[in-house]
N, C-alpha and C. Protein backbone atom coordinates (compact mmCIF):
# COMPACT_ATOMS: atom_id res chain seq x y z
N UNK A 1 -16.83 27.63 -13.02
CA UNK A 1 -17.64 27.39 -14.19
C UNK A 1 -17.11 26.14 -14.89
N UNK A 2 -18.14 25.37 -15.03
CA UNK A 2 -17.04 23.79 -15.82
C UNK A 2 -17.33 24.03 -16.96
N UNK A 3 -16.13 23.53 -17.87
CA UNK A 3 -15.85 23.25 -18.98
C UNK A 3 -16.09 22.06 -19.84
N UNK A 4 -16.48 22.14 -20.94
CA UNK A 4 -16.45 21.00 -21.71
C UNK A 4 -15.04 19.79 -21.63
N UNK A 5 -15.67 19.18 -22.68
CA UNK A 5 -14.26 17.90 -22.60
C UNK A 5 -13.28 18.64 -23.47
N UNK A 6 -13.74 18.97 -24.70
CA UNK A 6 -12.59 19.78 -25.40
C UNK A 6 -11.98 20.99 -24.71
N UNK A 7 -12.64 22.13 -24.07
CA UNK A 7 -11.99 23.16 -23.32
C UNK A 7 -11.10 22.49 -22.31
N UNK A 8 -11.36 21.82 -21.39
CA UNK A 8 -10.59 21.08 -20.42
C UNK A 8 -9.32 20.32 -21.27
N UNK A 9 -9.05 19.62 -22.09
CA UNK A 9 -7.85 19.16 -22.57
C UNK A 9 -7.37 20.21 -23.62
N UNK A 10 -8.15 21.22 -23.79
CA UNK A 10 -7.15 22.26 -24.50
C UNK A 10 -6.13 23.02 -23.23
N UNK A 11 -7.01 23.32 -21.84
CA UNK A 11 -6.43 24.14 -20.84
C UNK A 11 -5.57 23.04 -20.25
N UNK A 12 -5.89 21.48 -20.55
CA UNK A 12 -5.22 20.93 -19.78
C UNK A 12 -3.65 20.87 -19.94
N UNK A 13 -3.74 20.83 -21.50
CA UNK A 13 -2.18 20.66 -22.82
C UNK A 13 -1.70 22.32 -22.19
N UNK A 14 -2.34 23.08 -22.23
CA UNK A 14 -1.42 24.12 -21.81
C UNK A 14 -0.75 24.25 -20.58
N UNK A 15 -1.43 23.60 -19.44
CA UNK A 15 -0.75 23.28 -18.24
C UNK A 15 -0.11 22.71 -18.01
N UNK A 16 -0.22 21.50 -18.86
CA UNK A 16 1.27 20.35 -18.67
C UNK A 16 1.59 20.97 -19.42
N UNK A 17 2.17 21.49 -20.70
CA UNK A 17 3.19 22.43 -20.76
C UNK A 17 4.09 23.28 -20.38
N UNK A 18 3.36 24.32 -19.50
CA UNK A 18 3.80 24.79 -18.00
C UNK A 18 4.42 24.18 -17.37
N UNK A 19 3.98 22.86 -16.90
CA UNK A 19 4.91 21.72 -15.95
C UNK A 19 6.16 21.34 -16.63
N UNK A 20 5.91 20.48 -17.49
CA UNK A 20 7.50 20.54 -18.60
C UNK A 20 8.39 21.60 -18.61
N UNK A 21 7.86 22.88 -18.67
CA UNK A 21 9.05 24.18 -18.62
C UNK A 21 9.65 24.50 -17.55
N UNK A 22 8.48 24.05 -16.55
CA UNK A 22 9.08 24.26 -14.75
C UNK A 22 9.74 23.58 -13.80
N UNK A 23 9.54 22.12 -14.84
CA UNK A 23 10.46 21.04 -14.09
C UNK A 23 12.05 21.24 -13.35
N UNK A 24 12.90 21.84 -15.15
CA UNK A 24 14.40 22.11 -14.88
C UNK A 24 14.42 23.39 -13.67
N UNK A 25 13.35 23.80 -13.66
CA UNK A 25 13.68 25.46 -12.54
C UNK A 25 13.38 24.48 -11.12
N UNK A 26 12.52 23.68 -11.28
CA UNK A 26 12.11 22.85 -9.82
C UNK A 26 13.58 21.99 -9.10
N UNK A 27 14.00 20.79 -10.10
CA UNK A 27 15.16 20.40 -10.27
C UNK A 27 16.00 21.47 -9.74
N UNK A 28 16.36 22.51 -10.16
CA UNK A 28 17.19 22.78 -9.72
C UNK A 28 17.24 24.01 -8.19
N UNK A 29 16.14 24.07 -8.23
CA UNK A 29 15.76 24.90 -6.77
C UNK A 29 16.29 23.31 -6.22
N UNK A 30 15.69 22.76 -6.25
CA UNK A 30 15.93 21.57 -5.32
C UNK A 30 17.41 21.22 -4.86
N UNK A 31 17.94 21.13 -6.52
CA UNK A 31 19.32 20.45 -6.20
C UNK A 31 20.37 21.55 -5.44
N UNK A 32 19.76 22.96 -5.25
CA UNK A 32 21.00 23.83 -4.75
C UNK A 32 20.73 23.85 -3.25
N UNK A 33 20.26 23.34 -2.67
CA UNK A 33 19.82 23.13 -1.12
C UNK A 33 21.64 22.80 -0.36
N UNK A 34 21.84 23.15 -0.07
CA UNK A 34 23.18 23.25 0.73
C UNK A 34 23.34 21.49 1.57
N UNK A 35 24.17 20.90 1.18
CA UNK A 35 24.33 19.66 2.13
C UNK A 35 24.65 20.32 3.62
N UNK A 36 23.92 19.26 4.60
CA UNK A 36 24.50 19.63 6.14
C UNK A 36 23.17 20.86 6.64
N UNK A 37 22.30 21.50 5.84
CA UNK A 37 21.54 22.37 6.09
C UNK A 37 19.65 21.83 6.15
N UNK A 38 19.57 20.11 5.94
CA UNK A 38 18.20 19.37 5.72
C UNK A 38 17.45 20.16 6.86
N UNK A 39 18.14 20.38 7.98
CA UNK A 39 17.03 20.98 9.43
C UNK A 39 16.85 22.00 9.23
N UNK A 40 17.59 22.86 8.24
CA UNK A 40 16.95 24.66 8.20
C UNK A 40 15.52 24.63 8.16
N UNK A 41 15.10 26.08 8.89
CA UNK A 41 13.95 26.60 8.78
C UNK A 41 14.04 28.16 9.24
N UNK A 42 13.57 29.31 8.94
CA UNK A 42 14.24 30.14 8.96
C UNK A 42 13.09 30.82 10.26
N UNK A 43 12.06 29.75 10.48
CA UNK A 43 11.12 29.90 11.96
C UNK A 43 10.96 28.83 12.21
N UNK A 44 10.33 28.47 13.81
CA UNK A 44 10.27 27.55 14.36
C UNK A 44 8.74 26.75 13.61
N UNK A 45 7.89 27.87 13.32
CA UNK A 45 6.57 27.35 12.18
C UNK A 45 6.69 27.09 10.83
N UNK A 46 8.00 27.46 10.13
CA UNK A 46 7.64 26.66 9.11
C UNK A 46 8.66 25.70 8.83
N UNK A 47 8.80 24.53 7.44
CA UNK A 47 9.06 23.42 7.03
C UNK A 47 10.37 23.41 7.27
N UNK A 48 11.26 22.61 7.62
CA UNK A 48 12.29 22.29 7.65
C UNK A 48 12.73 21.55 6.19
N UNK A 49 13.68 22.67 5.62
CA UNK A 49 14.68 22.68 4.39
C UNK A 49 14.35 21.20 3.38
N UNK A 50 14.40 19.99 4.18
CA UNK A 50 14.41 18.76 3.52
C UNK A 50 13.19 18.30 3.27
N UNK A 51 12.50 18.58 4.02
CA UNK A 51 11.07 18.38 4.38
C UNK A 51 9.90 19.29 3.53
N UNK A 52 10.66 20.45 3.26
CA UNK A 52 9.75 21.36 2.38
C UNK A 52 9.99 20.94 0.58
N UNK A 53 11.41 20.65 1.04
CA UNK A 53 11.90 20.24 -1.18
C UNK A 53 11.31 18.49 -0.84
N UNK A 54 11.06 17.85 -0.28
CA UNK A 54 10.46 16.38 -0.34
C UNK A 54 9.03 16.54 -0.78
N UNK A 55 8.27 17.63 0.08
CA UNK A 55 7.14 17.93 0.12
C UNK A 55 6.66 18.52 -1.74
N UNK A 56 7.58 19.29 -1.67
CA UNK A 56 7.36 20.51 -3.13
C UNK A 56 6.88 18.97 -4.42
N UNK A 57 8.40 18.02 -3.91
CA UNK A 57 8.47 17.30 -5.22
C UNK A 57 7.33 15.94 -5.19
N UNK A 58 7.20 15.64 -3.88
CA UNK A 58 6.57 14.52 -3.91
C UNK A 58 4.73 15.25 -4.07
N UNK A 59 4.74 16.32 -3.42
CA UNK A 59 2.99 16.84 -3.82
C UNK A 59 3.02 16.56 -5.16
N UNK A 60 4.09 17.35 -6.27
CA UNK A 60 3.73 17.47 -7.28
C UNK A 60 2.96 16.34 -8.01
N UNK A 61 4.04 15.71 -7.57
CA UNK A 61 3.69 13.88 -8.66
C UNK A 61 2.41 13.46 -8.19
N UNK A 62 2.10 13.83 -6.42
CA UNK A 62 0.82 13.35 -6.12
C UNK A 62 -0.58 13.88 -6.50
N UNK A 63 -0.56 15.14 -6.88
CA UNK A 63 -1.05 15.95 -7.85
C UNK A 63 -1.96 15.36 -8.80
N UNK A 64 -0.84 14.73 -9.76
CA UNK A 64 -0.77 14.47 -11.09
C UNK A 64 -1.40 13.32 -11.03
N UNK A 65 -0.66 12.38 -10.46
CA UNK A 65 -1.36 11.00 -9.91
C UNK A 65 -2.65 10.94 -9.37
N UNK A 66 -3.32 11.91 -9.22
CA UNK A 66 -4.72 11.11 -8.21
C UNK A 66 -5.46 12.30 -9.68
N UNK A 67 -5.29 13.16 -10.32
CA UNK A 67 -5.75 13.40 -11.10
C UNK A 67 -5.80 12.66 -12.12
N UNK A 68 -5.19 12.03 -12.68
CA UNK A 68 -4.73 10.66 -13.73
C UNK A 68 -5.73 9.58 -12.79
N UNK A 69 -5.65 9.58 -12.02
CA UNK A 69 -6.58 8.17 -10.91
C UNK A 69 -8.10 8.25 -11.22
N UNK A 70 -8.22 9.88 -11.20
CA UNK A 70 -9.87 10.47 -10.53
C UNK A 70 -9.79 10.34 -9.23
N UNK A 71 -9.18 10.71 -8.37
CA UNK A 71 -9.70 10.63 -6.91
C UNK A 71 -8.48 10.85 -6.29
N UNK A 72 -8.61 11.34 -4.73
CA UNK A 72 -7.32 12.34 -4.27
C UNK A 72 -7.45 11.33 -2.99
N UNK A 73 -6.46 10.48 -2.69
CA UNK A 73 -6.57 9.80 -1.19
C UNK A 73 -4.65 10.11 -0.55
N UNK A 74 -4.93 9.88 0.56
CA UNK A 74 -3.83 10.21 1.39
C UNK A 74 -2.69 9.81 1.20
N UNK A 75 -1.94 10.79 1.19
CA UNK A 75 -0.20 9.98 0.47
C UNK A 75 0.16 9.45 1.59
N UNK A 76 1.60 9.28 1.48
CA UNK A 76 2.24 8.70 2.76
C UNK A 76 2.15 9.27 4.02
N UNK A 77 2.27 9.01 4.87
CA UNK A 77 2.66 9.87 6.02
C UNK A 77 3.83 9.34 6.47
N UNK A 78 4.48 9.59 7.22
CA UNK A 78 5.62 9.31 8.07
C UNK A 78 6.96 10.38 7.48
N UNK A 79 6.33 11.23 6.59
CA UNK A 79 7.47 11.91 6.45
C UNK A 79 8.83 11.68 5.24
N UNK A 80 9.85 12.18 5.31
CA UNK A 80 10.75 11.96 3.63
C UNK A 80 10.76 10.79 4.22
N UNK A 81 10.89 9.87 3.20
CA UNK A 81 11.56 8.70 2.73
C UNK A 81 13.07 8.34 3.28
N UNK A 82 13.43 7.62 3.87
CA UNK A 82 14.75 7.01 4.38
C UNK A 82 16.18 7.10 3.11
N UNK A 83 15.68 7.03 2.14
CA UNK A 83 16.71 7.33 1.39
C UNK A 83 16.73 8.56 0.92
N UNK A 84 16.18 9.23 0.98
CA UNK A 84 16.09 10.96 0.81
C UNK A 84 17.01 11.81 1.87
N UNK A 85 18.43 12.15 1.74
CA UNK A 85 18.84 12.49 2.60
C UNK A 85 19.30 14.01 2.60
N UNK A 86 19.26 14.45 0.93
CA UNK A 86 19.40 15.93 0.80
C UNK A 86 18.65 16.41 -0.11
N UNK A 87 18.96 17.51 -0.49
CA UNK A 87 18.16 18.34 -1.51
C UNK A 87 19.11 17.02 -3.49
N UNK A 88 20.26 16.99 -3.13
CA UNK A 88 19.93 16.42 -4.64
C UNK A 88 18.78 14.88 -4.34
N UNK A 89 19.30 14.38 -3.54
CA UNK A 89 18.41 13.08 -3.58
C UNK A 89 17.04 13.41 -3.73
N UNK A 90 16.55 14.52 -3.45
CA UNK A 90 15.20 14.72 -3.78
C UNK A 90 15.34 15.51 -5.77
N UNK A 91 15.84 15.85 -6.24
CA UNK A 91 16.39 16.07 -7.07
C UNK A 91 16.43 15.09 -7.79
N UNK A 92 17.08 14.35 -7.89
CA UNK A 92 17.16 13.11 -8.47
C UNK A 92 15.64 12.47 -8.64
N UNK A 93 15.12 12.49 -7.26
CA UNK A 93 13.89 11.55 -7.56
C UNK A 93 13.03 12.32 -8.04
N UNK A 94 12.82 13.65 -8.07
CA UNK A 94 11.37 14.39 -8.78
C UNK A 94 12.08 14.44 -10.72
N UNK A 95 13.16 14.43 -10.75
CA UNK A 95 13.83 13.72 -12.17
C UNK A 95 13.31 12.84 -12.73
N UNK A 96 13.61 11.68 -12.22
CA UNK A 96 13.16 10.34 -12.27
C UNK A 96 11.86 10.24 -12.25
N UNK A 97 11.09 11.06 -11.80
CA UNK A 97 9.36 11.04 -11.49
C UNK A 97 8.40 11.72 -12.30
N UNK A 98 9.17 12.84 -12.13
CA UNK A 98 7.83 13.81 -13.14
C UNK A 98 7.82 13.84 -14.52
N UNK A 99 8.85 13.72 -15.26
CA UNK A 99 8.95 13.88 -16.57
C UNK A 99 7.31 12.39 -16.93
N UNK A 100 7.35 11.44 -16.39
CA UNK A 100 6.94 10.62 -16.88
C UNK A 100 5.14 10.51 -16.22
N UNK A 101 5.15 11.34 -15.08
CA UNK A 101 3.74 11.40 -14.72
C UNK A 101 3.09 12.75 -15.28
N UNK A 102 3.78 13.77 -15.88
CA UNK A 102 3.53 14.27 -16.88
C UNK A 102 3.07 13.79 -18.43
N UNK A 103 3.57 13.13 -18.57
CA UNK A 103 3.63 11.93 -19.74
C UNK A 103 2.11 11.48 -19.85
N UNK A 104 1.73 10.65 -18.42
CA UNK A 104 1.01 10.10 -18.50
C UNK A 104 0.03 10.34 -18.53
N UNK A 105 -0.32 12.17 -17.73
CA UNK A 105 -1.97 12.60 -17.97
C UNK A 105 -1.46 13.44 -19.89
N UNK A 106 -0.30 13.61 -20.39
CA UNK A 106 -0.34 13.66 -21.45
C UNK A 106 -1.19 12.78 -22.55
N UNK A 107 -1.20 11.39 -22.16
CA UNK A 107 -2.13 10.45 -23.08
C UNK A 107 -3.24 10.31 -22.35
N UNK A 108 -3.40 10.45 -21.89
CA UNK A 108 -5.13 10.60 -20.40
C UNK A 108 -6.06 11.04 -21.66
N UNK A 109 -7.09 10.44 -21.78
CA UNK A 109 -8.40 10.93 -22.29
C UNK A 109 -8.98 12.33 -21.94
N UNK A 110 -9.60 12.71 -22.48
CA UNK A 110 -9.81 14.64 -22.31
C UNK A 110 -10.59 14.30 -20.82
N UNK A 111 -11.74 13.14 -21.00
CA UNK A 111 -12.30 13.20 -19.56
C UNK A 111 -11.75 13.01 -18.41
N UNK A 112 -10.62 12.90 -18.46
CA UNK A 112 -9.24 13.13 -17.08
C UNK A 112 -9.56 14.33 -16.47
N UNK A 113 -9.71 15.01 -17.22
CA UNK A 113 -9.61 16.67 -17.36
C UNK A 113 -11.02 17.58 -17.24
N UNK A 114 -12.11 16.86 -17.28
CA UNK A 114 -13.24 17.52 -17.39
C UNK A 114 -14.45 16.87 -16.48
N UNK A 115 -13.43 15.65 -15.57
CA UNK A 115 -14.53 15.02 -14.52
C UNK A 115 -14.51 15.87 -13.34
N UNK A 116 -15.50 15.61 -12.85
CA UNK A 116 -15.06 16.37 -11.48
C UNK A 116 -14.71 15.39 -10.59
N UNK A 117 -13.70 15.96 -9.53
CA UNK A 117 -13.53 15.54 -8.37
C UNK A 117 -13.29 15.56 -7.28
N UNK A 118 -13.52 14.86 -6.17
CA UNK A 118 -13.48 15.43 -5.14
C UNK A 118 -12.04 15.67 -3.67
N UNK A 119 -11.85 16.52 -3.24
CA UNK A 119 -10.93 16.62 -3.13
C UNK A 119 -11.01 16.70 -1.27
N UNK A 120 -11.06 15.35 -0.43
CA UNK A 120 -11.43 15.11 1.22
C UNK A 120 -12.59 16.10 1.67
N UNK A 121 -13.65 15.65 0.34
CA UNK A 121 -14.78 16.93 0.93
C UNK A 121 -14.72 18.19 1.22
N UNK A 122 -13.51 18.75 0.90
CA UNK A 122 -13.53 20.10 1.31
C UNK A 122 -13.85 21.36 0.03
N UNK A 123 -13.44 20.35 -1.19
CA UNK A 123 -14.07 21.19 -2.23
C UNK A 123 -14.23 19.71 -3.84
N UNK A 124 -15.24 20.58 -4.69
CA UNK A 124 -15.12 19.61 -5.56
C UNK A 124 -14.62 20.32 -6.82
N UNK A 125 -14.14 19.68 -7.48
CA UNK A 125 -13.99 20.70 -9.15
C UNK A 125 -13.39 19.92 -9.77
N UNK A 126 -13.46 20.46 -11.44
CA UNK A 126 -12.97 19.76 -12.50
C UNK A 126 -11.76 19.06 -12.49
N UNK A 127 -11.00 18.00 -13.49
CA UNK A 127 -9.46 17.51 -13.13
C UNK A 127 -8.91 18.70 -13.70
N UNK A 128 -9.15 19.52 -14.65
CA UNK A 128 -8.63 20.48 -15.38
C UNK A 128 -8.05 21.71 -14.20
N UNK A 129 -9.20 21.99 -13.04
CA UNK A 129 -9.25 23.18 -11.99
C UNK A 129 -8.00 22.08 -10.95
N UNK A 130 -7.85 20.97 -10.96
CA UNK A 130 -6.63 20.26 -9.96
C UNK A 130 -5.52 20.87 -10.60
N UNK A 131 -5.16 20.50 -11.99
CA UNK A 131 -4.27 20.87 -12.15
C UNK A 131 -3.57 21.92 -12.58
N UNK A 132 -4.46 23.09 -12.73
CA UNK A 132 -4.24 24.18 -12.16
C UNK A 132 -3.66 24.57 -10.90
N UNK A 133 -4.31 23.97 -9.98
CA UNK A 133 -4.08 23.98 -8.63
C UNK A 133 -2.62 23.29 -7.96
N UNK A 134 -2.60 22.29 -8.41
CA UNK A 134 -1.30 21.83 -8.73
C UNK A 134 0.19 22.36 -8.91
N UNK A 135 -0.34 23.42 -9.99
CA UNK A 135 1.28 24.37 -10.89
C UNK A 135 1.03 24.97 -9.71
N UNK A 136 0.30 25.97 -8.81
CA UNK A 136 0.35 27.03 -8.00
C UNK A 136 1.04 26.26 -6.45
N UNK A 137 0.53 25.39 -6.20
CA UNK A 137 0.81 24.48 -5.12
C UNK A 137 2.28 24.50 -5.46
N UNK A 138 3.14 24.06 -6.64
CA UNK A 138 4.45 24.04 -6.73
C UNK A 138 5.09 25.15 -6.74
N UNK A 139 4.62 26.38 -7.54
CA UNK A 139 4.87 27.42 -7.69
C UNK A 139 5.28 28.27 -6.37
N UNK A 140 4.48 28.19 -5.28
CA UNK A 140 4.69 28.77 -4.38
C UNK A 140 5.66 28.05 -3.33
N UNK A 141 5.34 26.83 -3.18
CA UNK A 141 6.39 26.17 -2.78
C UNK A 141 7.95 26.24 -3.06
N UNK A 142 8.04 26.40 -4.45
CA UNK A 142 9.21 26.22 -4.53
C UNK A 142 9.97 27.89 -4.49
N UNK A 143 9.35 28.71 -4.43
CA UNK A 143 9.62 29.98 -3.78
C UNK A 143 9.79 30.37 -2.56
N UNK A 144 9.23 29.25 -1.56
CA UNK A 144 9.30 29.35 -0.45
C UNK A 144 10.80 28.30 -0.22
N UNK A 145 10.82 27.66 -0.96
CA UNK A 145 11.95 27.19 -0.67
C UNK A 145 13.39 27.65 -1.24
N UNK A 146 12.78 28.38 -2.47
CA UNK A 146 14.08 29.19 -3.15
C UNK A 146 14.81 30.50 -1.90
N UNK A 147 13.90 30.76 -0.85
CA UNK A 147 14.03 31.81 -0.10
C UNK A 147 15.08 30.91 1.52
N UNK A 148 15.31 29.60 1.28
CA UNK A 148 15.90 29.32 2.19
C UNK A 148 17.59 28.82 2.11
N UNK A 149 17.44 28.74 0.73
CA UNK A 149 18.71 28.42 0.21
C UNK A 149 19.98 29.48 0.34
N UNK A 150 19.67 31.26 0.26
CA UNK A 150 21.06 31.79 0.59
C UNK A 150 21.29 31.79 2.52
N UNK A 151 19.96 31.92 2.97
CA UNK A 151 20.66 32.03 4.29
C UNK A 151 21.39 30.77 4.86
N UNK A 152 20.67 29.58 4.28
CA UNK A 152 21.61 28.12 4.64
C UNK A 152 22.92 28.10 4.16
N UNK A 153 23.58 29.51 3.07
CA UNK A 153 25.08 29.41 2.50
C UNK A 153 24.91 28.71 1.15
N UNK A 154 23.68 28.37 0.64
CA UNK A 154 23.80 28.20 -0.71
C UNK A 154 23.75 29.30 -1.63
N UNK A 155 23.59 28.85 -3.30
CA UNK A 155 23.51 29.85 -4.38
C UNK A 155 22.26 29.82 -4.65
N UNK A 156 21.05 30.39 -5.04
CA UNK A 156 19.87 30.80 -5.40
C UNK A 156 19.69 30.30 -7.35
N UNK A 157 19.58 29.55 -7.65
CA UNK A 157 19.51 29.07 -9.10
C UNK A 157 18.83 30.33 -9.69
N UNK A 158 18.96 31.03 -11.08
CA UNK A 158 18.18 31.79 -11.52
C UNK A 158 16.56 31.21 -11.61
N UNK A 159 14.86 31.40 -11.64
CA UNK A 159 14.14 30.75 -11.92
C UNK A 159 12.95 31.32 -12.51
N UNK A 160 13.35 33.06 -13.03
CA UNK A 160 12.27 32.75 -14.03
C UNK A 160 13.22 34.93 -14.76
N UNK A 161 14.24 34.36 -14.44
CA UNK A 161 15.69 35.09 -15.28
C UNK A 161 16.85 34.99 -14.34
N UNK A 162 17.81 35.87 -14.43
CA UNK A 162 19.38 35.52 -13.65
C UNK A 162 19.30 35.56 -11.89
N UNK A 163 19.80 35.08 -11.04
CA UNK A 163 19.42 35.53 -9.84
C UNK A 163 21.05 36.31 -9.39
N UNK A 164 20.51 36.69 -8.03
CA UNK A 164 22.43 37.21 -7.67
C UNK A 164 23.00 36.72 -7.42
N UNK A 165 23.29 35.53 -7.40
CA UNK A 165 23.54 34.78 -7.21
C UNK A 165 24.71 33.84 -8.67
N UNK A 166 24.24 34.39 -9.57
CA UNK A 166 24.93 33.59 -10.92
C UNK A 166 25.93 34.34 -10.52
N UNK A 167 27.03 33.27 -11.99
CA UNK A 167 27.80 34.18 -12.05
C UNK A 167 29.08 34.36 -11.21
């Protein structure tokens, strides 16, 4: 059901809000990734350890970015970045990244938020319904990656109260 321009930057302020609170829990899922463990995968089908926290942090921003753009085109391919060699270096860079592409659909005009768009033809909807889509895209991600960190021999960061890990 689409929304007006005002409903859409009211739902929108509440979602980047959300993002701002989830950043430090993202950050730090990220940064507890065990050095020496980038190839984990705990099956042969899914993401390999470095590849899934590159993925978590770099979707996010790409997210944000093609919603701030109006239009969703193909990120990189070839995989992490050459200087990305562990979980903090990805850490570091979704640091360095999101606080400020948050920022930026922060001053975005409400119609950021209430255009529609399209997303490789496979579906269309509001910028407001992206970034929705967006928090869940991270959300689950980074649960899937919070679940790889004790068997690689890391600690599990608490991320939404204490884990067993504190302490």
């Amino acid at each position: 059901m689409p929304v007006s321009q005002d409903q859409a930057r009211l739902i929108a302020d509440y979602l980047l809000n959300q993002f701002e609170h989830e950043i430090p829990t993202t950050k730090a899922v990220l940064a507890a990734l065990p050095a020496g463990g980038e190839d984990y995968a705990p099956d042969p089908r899914s993401m390999p350890a470095l590849k899934l926290a590159w993925h978590l942090a770099s979707a996010e921003k790409w997210f944000l970015d093609s919603i701030l753009a109006g239009r969703f085109e193909a990120g990189e391919s070839g995989g992490v970045p050459e200087g990305i060699r562990t979980g903090a270096d990805v850490a570091a860079w979704y640091e360095a990244h999101l606080p400020a592409a948050v920022a930026a659909l922060r001053a975005a005009p409400a119609e950021t938020f209430s255009r529609t768009l399209d997303f490789f033809g496979k579906m269309q909807a509001q910028g407001v319904d992206f970034l929705a889509l967006a928090l869940k895209h991270s959300v689950h991600h980074r649960g899937q990656l919070s679940s790889y960190i004790r068997p690689m021999g890391g600690k599990v960061p608490g991320i939404y109260g204490p884990s067993g890990d504190a302490g």
